[in-house]
N, C-alpha and C. Protein backbone atom coordinates (compact mmCIF):
# COMPACT_ATOMS: atom_id res chain seq x y z
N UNK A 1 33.48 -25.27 70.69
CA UNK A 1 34.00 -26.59 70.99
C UNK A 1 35.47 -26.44 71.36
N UNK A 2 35.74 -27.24 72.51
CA UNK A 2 36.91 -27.38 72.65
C UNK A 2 38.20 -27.67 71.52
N UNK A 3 39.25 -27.14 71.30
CA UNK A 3 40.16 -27.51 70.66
C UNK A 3 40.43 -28.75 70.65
N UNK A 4 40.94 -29.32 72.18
CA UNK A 4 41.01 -31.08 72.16
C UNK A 4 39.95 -31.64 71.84
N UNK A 5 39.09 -31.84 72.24
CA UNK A 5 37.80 -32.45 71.65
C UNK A 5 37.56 -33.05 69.98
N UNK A 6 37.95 -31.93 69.58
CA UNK A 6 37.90 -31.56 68.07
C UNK A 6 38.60 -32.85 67.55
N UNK A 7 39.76 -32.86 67.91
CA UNK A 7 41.22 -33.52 67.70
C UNK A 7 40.83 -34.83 67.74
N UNK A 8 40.26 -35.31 69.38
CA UNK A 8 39.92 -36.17 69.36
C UNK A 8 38.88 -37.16 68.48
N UNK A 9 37.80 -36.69 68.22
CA UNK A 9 36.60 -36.41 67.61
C UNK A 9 37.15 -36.33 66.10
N UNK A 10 37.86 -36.21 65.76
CA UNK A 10 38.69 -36.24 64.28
C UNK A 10 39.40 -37.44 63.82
N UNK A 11 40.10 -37.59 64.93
CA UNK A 11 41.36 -38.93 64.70
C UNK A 11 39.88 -39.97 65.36
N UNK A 12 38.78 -39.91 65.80
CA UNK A 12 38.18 -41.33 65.80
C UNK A 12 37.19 -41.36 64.82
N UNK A 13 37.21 -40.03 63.81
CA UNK A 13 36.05 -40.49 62.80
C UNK A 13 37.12 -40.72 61.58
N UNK A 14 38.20 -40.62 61.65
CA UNK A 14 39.50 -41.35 60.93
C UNK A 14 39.94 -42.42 60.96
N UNK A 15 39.53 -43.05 62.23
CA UNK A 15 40.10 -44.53 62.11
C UNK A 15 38.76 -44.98 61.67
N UNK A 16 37.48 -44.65 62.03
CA UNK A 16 36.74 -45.33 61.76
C UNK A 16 35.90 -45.64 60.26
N UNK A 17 36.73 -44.55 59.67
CA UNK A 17 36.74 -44.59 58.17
C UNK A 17 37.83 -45.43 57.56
N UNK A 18 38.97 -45.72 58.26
CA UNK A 18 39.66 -46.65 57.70
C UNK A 18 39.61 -48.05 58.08
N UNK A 19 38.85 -48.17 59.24
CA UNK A 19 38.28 -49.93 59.12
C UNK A 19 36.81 -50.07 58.00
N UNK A 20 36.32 -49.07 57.65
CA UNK A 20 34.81 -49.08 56.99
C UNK A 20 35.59 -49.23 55.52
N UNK A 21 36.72 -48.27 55.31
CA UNK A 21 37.41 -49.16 54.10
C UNK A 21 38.19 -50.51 53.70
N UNK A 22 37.85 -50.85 54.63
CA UNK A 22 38.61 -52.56 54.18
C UNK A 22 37.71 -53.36 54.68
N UNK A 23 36.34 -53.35 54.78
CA UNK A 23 35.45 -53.59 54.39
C UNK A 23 34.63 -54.44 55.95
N UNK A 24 33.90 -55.78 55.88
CA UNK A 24 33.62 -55.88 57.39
C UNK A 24 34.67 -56.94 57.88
N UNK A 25 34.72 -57.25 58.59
CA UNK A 25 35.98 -58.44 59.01
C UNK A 25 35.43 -59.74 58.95
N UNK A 26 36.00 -60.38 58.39
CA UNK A 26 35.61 -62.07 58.10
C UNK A 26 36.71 -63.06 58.50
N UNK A 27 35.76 -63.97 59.28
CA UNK A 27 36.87 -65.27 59.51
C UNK A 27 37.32 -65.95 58.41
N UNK A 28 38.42 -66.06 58.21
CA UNK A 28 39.43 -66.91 56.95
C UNK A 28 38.75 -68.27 57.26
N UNK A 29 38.36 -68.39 55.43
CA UNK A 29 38.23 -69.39 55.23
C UNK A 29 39.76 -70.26 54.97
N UNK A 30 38.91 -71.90 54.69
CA UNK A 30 40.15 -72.79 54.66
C UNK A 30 40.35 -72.44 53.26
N UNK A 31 42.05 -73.05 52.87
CA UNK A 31 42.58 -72.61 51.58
C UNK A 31 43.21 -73.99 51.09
N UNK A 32 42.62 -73.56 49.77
CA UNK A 32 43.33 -74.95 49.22
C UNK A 32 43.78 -74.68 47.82
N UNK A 33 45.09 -75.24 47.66
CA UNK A 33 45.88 -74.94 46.04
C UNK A 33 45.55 -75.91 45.17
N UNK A 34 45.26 -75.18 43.57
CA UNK A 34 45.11 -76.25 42.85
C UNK A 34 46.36 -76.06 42.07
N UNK A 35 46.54 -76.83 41.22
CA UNK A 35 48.30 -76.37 40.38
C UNK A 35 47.61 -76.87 38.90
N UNK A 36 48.04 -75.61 38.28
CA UNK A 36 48.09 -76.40 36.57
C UNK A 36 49.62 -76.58 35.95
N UNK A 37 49.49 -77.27 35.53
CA UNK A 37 51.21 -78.12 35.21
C UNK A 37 50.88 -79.39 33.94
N UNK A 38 52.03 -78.68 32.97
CA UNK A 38 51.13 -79.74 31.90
C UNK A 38 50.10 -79.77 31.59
N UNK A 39 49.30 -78.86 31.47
CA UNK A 39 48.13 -78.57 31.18
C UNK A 39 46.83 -80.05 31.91
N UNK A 40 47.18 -79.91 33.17
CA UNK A 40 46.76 -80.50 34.00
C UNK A 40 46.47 -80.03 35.27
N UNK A 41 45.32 -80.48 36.06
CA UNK A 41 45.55 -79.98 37.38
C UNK A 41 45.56 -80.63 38.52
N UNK A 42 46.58 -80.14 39.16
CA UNK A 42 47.25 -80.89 40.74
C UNK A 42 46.79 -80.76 41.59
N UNK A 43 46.07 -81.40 42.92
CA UNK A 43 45.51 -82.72 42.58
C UNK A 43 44.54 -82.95 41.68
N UNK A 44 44.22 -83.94 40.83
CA UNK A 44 43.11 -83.99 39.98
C UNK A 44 42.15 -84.15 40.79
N UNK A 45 41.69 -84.59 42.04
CA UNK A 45 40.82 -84.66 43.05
C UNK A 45 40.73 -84.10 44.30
N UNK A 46 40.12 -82.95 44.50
CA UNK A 46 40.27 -81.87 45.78
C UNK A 46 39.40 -81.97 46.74
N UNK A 47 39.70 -82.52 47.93
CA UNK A 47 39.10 -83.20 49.07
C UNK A 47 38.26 -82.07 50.11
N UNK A 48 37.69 -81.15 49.98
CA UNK A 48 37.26 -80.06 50.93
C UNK A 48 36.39 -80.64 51.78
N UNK A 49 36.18 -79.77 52.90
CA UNK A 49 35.12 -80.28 53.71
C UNK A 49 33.60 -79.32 53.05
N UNK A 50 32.33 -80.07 53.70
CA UNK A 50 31.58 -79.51 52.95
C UNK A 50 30.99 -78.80 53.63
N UNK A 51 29.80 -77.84 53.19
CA UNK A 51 29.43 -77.35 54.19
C UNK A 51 30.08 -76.06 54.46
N UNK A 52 31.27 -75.70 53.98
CA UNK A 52 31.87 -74.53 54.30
C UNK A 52 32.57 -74.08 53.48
N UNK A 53 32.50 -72.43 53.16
CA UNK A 53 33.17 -72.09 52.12
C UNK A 53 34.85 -71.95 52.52
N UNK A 54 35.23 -71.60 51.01
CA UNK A 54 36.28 -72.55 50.71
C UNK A 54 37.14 -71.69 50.13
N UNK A 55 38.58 -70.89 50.14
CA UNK A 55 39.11 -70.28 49.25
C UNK A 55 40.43 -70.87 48.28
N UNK A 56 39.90 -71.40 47.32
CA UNK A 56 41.00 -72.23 46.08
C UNK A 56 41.60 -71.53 45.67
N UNK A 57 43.03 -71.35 45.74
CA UNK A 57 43.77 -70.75 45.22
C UNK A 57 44.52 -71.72 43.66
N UNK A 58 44.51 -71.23 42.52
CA UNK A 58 44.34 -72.39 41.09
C UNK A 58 46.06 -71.34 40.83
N UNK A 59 47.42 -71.75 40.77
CA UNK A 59 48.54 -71.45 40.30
C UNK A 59 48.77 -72.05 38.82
N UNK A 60 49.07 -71.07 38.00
CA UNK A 60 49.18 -71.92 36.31
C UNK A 60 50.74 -72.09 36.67
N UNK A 61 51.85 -72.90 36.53
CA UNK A 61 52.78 -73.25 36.06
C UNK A 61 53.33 -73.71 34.72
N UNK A 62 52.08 -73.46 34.04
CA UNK A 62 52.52 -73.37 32.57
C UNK A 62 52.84 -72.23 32.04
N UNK A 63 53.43 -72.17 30.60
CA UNK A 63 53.65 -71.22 29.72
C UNK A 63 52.81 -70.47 29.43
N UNK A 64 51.29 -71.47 29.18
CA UNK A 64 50.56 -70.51 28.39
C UNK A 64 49.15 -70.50 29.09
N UNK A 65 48.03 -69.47 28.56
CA UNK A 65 46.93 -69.39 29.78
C UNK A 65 45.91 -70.35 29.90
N UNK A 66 45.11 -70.57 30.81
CA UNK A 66 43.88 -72.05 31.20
C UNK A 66 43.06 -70.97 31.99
N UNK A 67 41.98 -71.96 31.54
CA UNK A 67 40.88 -71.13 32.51
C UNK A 67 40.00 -72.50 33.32
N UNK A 68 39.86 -72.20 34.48
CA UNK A 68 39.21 -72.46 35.25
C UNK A 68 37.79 -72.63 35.10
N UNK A 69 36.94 -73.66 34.88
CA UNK A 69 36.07 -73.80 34.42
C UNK A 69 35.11 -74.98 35.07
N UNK A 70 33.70 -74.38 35.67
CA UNK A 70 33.09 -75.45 36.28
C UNK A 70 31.64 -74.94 36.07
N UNK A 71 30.65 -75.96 35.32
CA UNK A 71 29.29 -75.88 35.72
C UNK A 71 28.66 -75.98 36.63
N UNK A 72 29.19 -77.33 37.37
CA UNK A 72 28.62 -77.75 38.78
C UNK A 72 28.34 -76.86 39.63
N UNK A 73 30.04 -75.48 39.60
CA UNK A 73 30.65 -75.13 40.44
C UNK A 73 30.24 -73.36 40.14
N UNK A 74 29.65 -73.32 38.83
CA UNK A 74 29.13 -72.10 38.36
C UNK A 74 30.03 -71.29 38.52
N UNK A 75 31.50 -71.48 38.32
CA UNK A 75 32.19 -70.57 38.23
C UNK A 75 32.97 -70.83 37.08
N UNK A 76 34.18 -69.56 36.64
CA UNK A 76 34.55 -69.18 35.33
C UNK A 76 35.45 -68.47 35.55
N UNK A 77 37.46 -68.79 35.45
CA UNK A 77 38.16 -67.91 35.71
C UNK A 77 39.57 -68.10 35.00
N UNK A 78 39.59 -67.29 34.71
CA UNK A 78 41.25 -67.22 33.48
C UNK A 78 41.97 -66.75 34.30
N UNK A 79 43.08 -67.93 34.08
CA UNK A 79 44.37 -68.01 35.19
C UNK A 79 45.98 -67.58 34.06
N UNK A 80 45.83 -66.71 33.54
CA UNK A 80 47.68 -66.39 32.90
C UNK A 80 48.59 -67.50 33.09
N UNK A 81 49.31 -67.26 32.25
CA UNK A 81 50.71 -68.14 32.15
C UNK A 81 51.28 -67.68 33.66
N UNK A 82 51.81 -68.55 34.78
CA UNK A 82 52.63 -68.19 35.50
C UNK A 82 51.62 -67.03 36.57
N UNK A 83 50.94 -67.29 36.41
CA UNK A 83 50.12 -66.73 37.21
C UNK A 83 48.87 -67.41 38.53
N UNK A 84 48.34 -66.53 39.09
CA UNK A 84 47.63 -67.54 40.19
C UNK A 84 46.28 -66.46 40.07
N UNK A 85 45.49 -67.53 40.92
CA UNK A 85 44.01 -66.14 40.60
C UNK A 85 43.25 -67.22 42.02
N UNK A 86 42.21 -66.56 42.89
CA UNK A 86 41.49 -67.24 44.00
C UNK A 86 40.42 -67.23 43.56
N UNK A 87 39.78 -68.00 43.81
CA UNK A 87 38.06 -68.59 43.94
C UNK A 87 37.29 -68.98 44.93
N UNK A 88 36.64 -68.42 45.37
CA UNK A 88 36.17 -68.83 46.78
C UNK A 88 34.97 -69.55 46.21
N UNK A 89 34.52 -70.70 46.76
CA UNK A 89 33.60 -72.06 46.80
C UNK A 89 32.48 -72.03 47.91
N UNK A 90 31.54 -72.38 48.14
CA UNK A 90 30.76 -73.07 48.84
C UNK A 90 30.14 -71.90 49.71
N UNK A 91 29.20 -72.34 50.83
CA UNK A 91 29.38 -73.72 51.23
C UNK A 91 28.80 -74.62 50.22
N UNK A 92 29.83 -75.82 50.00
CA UNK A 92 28.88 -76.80 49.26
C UNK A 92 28.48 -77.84 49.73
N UNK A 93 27.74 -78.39 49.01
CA UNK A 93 27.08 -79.98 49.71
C UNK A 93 27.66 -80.95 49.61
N UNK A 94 28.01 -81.85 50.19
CA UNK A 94 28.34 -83.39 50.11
C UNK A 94 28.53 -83.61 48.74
N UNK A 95 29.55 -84.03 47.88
CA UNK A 95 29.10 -83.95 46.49
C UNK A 95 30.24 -83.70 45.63
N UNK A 96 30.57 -84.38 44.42
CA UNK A 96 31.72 -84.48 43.25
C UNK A 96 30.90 -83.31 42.51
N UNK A 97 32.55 -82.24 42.43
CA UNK A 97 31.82 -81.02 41.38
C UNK A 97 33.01 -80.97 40.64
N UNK A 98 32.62 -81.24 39.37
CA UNK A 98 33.44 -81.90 38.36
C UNK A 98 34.36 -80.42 37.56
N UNK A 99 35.22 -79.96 37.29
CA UNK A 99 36.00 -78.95 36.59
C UNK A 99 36.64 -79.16 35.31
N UNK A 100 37.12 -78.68 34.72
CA UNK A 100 38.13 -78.75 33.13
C UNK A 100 39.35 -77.46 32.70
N UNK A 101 39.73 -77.17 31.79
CA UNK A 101 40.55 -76.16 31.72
C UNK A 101 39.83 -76.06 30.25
N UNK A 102 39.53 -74.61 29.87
CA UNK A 102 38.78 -74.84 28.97
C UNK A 102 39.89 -74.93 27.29
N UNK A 103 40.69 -74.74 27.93
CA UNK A 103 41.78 -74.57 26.94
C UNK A 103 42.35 -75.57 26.53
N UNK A 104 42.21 -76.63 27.48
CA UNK A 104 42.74 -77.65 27.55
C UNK A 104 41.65 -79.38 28.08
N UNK A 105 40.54 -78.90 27.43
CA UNK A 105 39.36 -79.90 28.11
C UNK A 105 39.69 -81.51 28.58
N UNK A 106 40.62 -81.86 27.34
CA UNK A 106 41.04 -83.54 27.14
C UNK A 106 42.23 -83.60 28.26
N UNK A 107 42.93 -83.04 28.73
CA UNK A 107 43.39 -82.96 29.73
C UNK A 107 43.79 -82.31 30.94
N UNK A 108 42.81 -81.25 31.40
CA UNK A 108 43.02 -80.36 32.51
C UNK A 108 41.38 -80.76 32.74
N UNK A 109 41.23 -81.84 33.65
CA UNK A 109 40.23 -82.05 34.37
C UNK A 109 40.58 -82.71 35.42
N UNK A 110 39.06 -82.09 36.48
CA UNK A 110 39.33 -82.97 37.68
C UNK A 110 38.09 -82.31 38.11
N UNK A 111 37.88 -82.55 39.95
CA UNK A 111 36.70 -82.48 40.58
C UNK A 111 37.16 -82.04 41.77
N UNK A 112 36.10 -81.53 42.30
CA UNK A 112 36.16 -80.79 43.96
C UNK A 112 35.40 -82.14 44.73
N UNK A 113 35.76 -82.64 45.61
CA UNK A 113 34.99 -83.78 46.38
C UNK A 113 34.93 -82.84 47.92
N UNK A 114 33.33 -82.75 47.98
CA UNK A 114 33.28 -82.02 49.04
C UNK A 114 32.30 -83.22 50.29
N UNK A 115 32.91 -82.93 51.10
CA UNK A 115 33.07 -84.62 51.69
C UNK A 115 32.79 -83.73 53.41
């Protein structure tokens, strides 16, 4: 085999191992922030469209940790003091999917309105 060849034939089974590591390419979903503050979360009512998934990004601005918590929503995620954590959603249906903080049930609630 040719020397160049080789080279060539090297550096393209190299790149093509480094797009196969970052995995397949996906169109960005829409993003939406939730905020905990006061052991509350901002907005208490999150307007998404439905039908399409969804990446929530949940920021704690409190001191101390909350977790992210939804049956509807079958998901489950502990967010640190001062910390942020993503959740990707849906697609969901037309439909109020109700959430809490489990740390904080009596007041870190709200709902995803997927509309």
């Amino acid at each position: 085999m040719h020397p160049h060849r080789f080279r060539v034939t090297l550096l393209g089974a190299l790149a093509l191992a480094a797009c196969l590591a970052h995995g397949p390419a996906r169109s960005a979903e829409p993003e939406f922030t939730l905020v905990i503050r006061g052991h509350r979360f901002e907005p208490a009512e999150l307007r998404v469209p439905a039908q399409t998934r969804i990446r929530l990004v949940v920021r704690n601005d409190d001191a101390s940790a909350e977790e992210f918590e939804s049956h509807a929503l079958n998901r489950e995620k502990l967010i640190p003091a001062g910390g942020t954590a993503v959740i990707y959603l849906g697609p969901l249906k037309p439909g109020r999917y109700d959430f809490f903080g489990e740390f904080h049930p009596d007041s870190a609630r709200g709902a995803v309105l997927a509309q």
